[in-house]
Protein backbone atom coordinates (compact mmCIF):
# COMPACT_ATOMS: atom_id res chain seq x y z
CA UNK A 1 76.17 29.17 149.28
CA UNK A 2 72.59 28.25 149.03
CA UNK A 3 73.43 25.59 151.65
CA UNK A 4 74.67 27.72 154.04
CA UNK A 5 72.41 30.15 154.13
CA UNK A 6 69.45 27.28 154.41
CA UNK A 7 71.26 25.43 156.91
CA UNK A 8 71.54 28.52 159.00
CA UNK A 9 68.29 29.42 158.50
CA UNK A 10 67.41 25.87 159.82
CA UNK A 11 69.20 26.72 162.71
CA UNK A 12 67.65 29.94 163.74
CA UNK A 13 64.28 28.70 163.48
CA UNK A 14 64.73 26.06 165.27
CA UNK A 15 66.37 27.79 167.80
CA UNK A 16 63.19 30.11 167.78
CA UNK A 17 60.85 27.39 168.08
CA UNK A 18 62.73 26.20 171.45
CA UNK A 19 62.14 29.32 172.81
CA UNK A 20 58.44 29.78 171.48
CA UNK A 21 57.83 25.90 172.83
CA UNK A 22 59.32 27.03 176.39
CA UNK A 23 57.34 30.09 177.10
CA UNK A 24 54.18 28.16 175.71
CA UNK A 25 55.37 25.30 178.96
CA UNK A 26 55.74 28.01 181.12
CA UNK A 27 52.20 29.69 180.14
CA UNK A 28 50.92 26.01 180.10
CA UNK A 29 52.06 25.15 183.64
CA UNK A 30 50.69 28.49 185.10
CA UNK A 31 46.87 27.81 183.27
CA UNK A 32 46.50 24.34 183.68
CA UNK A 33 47.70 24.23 187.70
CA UNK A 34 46.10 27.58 188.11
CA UNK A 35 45.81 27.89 192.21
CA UNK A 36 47.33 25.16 192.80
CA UNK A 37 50.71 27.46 191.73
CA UNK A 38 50.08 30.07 194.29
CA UNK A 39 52.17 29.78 197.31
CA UNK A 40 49.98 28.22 199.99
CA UNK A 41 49.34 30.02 203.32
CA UNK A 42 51.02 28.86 205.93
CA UNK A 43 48.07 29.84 208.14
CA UNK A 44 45.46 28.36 205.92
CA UNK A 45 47.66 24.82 206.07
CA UNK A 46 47.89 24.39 209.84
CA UNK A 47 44.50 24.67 209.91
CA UNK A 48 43.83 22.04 207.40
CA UNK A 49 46.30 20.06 209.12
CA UNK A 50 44.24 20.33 212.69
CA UNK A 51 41.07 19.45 210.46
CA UNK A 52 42.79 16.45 209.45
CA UNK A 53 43.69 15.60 213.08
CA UNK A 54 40.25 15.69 213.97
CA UNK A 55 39.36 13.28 211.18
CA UNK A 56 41.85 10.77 212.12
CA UNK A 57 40.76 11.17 215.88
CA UNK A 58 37.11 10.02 214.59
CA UNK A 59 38.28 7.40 212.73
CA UNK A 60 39.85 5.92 215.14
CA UNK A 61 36.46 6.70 217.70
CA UNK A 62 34.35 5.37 215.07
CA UNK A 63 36.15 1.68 214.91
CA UNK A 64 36.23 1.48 218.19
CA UNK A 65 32.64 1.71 218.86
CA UNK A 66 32.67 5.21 220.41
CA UNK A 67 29.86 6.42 218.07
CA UNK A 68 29.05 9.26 220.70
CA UNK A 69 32.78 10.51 220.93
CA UNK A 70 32.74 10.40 216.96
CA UNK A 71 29.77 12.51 216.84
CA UNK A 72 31.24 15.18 218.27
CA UNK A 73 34.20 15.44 216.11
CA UNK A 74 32.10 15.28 213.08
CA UNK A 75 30.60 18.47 214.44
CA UNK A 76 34.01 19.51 215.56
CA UNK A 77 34.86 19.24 211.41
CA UNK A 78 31.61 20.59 210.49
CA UNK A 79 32.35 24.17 212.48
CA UNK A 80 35.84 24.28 211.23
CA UNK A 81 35.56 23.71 207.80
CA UNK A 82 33.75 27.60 207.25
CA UNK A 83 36.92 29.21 208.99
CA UNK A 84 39.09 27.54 206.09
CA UNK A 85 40.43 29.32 202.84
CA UNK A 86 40.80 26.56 200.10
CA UNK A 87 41.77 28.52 197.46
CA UNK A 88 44.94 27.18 195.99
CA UNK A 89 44.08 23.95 197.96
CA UNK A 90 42.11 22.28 195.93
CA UNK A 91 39.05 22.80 193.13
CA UNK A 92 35.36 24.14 193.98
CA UNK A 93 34.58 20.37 192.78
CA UNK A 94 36.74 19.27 195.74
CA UNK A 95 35.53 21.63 198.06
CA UNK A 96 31.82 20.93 196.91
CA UNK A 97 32.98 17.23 197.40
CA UNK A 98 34.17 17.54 200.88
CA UNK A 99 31.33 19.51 202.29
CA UNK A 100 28.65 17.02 200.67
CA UNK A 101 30.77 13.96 202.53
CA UNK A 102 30.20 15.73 205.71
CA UNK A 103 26.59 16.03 205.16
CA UNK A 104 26.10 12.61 204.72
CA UNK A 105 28.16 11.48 207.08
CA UNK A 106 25.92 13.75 209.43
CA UNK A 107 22.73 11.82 208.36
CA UNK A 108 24.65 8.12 208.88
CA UNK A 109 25.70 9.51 212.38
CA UNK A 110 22.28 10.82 213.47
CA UNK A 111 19.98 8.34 212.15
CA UNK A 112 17.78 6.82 214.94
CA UNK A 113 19.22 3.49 213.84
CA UNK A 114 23.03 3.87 213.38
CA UNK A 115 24.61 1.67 211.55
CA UNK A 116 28.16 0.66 211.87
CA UNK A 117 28.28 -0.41 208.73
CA UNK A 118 27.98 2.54 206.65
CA UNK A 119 29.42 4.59 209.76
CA UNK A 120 32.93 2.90 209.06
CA UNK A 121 32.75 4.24 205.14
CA UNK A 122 31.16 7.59 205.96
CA UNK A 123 34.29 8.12 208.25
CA UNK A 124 36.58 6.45 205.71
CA UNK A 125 35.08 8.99 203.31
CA UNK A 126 35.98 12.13 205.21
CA UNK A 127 39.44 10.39 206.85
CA UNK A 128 40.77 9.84 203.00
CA UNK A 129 39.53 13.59 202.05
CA UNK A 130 40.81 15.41 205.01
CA UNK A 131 44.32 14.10 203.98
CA UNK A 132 44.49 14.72 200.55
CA UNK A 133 44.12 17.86 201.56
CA UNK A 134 46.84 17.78 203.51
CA UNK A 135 49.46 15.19 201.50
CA UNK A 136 49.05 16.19 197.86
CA UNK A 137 51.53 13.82 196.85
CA UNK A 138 51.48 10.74 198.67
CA UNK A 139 47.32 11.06 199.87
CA UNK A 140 46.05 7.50 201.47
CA UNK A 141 43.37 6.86 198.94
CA UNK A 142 46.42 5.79 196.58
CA UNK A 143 46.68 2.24 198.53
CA UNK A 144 43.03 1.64 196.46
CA UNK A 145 44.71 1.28 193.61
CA UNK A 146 45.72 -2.69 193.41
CA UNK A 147 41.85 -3.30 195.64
CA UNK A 148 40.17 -1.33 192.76
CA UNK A 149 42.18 -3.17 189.86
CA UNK A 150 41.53 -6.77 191.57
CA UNK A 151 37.85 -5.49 191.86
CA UNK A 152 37.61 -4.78 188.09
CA UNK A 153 39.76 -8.38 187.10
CA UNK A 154 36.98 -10.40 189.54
CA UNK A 155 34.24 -8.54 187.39
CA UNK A 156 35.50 -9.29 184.40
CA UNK A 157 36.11 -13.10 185.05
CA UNK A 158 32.78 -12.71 186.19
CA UNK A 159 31.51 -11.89 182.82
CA UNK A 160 33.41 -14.07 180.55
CA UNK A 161 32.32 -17.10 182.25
CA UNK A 162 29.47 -15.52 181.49
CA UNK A 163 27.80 -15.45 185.06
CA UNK A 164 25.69 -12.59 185.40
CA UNK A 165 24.38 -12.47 188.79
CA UNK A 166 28.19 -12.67 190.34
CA UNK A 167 28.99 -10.26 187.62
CA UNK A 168 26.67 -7.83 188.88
CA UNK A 169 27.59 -8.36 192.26
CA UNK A 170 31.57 -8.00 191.39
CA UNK A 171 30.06 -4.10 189.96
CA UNK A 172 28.49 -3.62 192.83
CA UNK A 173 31.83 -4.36 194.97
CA UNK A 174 33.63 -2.32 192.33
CA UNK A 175 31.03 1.10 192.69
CA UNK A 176 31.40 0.84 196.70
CA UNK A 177 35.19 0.98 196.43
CA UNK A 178 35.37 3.96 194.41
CA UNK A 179 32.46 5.48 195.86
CA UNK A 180 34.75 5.33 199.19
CA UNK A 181 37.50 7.36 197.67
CA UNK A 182 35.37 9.56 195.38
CA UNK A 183 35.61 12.73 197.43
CA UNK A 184 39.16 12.10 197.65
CA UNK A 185 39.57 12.12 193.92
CA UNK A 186 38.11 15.08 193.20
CA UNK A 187 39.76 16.98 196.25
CA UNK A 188 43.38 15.66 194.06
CA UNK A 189 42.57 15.62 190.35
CA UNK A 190 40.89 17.52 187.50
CA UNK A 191 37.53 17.06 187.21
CA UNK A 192 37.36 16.31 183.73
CA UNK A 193 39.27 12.91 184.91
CA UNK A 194 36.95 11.98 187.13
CA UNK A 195 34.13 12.26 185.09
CA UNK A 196 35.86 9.95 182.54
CA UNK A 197 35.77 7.09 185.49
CA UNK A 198 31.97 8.04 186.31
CA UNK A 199 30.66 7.99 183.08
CA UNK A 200 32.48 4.68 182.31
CA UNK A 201 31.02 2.99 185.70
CA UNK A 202 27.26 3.83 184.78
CA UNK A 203 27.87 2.62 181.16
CA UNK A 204 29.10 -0.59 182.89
CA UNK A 205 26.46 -0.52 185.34
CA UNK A 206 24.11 -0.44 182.51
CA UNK A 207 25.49 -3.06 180.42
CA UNK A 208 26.06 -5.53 183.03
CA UNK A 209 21.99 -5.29 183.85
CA UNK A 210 20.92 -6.25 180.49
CA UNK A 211 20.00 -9.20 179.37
CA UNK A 212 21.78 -11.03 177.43
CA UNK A 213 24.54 -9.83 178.81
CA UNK A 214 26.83 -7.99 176.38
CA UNK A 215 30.63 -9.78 177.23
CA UNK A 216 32.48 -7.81 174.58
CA UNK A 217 31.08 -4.78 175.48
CA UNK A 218 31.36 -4.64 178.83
CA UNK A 219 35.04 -6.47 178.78
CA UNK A 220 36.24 -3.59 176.73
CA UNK A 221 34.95 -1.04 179.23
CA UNK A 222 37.05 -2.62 181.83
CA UNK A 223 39.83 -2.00 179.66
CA UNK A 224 38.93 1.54 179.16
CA UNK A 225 38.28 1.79 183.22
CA UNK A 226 42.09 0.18 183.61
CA UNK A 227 43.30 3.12 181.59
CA UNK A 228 41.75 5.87 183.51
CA UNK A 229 42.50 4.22 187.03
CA UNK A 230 45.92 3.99 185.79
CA UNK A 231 45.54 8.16 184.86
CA UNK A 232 44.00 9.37 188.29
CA UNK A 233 46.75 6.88 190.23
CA UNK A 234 49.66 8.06 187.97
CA UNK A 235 50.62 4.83 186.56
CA UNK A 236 50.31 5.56 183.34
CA UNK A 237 53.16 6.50 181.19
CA UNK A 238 52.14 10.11 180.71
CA UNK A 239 51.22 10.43 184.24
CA UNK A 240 54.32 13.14 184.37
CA UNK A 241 51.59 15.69 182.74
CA UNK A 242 50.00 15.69 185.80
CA UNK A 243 53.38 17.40 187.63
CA UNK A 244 53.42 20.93 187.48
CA UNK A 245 56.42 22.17 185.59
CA UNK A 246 57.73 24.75 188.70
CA UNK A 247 57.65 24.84 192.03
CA UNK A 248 55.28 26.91 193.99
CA UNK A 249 57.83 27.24 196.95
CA UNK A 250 60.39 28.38 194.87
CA UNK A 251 59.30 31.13 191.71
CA UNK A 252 61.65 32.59 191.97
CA UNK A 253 64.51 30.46 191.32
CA UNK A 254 62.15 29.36 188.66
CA UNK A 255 61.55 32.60 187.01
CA UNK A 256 65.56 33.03 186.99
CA UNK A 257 66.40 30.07 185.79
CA UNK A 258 63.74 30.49 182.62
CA UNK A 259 64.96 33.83 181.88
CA UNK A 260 68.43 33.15 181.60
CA UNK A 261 67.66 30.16 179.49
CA UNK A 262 65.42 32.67 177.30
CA UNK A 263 67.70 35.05 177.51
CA UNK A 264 70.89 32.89 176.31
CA UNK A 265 68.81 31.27 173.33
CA UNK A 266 67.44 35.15 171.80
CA UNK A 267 71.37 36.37 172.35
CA UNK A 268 72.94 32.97 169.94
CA UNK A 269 70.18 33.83 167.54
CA UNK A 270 70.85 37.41 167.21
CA UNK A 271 74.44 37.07 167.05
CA UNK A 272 73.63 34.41 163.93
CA UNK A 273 71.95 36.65 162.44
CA UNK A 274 74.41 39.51 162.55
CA UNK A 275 77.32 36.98 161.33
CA UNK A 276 75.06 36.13 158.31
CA UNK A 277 73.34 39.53 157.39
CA UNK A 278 75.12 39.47 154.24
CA UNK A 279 73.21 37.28 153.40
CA UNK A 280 69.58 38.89 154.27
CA UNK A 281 67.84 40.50 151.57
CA UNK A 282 65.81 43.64 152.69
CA UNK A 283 62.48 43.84 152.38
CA UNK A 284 61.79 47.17 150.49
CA UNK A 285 59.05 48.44 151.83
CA UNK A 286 55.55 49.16 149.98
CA UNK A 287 54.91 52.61 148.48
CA UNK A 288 51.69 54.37 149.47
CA UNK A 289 48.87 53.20 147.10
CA UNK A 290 50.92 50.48 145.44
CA UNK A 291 48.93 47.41 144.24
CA UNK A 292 49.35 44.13 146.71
């Protein structure tokens, strides 16, 4: 008897818990996405996707040697990115992010002495933003992923044969490379995840410049800067947290499909309870100004 009613017990709790744990996902998915959830405006997207167009067109200007021609559509990005809503597009980080790329891409681009140098990565910079704004699930800046891995194996060869000037010069490669698809980063991820990679490249930087130079140190904050490159480029093996539960384009179906699941769960628990409420014991309830 005491079985039964334990094992069925188990079984209603449980069956509680599942739907506890699913509302909790569902509350989860809507906090943690937050605009990224609400259904995009059409409107708002083609204009992003002309922005974009523009970028590409002055990439293209820019490695040609039209540095004139690529002027202009930096201004041309400049004046359109004030007509753009980018709420539900990305972060106030990414947005901050964007508009400081354009600034300094202004200064490369106007300085009495351009160089083509840093006029290919200033371009590079706002070409790799402008489309993860517009692909937010296959965005260019993931092809860095192998160049920044190979970048942080040279360093660390670097350092265990104990060479410090190539060492230095590997972090130096390493910084540029990430520095290229910074913007891009924070335009895609959280924040929080891309502080984790900054703060790990000046503790690096830092290590690598003293003298000696600390090898087990700085090898096990290459390690630690594997992880979180595998985290921002999804190769990890919880990089599914990262996918929003539901689909913005589709709530509905979404909001159906939950309920009903709800819905089915509270009904097999209540008719449980009804087949076993000879065995429920009611709670008499407490007299006014009885002891507790």
């Amino acid at each position: 008897m005491f079985f039964v009613r334990g094992k069925r017990s188990l079984m209603i709790l449980l069956l509680i818990t599942a739907v506890v744990c699913v509302l909790a996902a569902c509350g989860k998915s809507v906090g943690t996405t937050g605009q990224a959830l609400k259904p995009m405006d059409p409107v708002q997207l083609e204009k992003i996707a002309f922005l974009n167009g523009i970028a590409e067109e002055m990439y293209t200007l820019t490695m040609s040697g039209q540095v004139s021609d690529a002027r202009n559509k930096l201004s041309q990005i400049a004046d359109q990115i004030p007509k753009i809503q980018f709420e539900g597009i990305t972060s106030v980080e990414g947005l901050n992010a964007l508009t400081q790329t354009i600034t300094e891409a202004k200064r490369v681009y106007n300085a009495a002495n351009y160089s083509p140098a840093e006029g290919q990565i200033a371009v590079a910079k706002i070409r790799l933003a402008t489309d993860a704004l517009t692909h937010k699930n296959q965005p260019m800046w993931l092809q860095y992923y192998k160049v920044l891995l190979n970048d942080s194996d040279m360093m660390r060869k670097q350092v265990k044969a104990n060479n410090p000037g190539d060492a230095i010069r590997e972090y130096g490669v390493l910084v540029q490379h990430i520095a290229i698809i910074h913007p891009s980063l924070l335009i895609s991820r959280e924040p929080s995840s891309v502080e984790k990679l900054d703060s790990l490249l000046r503790y690096i930087g830092t290590q690598v410049n003293t003298k000696p130079m600390p090898m087990k140190q700085i090898d096990s904050a290459l390690t630690s800067l594997n992880a979180v490159l595998d985290e921002l480029f999804m190769k990890h093996k919880d990089a599914l947290a990262y996918v929003p539960l539901t689909d913005p384009n589709q709530p509905i179906i979404w909001s159906i499909s939950m309920g009903f699941i709800i819905v089915s769960v509270l009904s097999y628990v209540g008719w449980r309870m009804r087949q076993s409420g000879r065995h429920i014991v009611p709670v008499k309830q407490r007299e006014k100004g009885e002891n507790i």
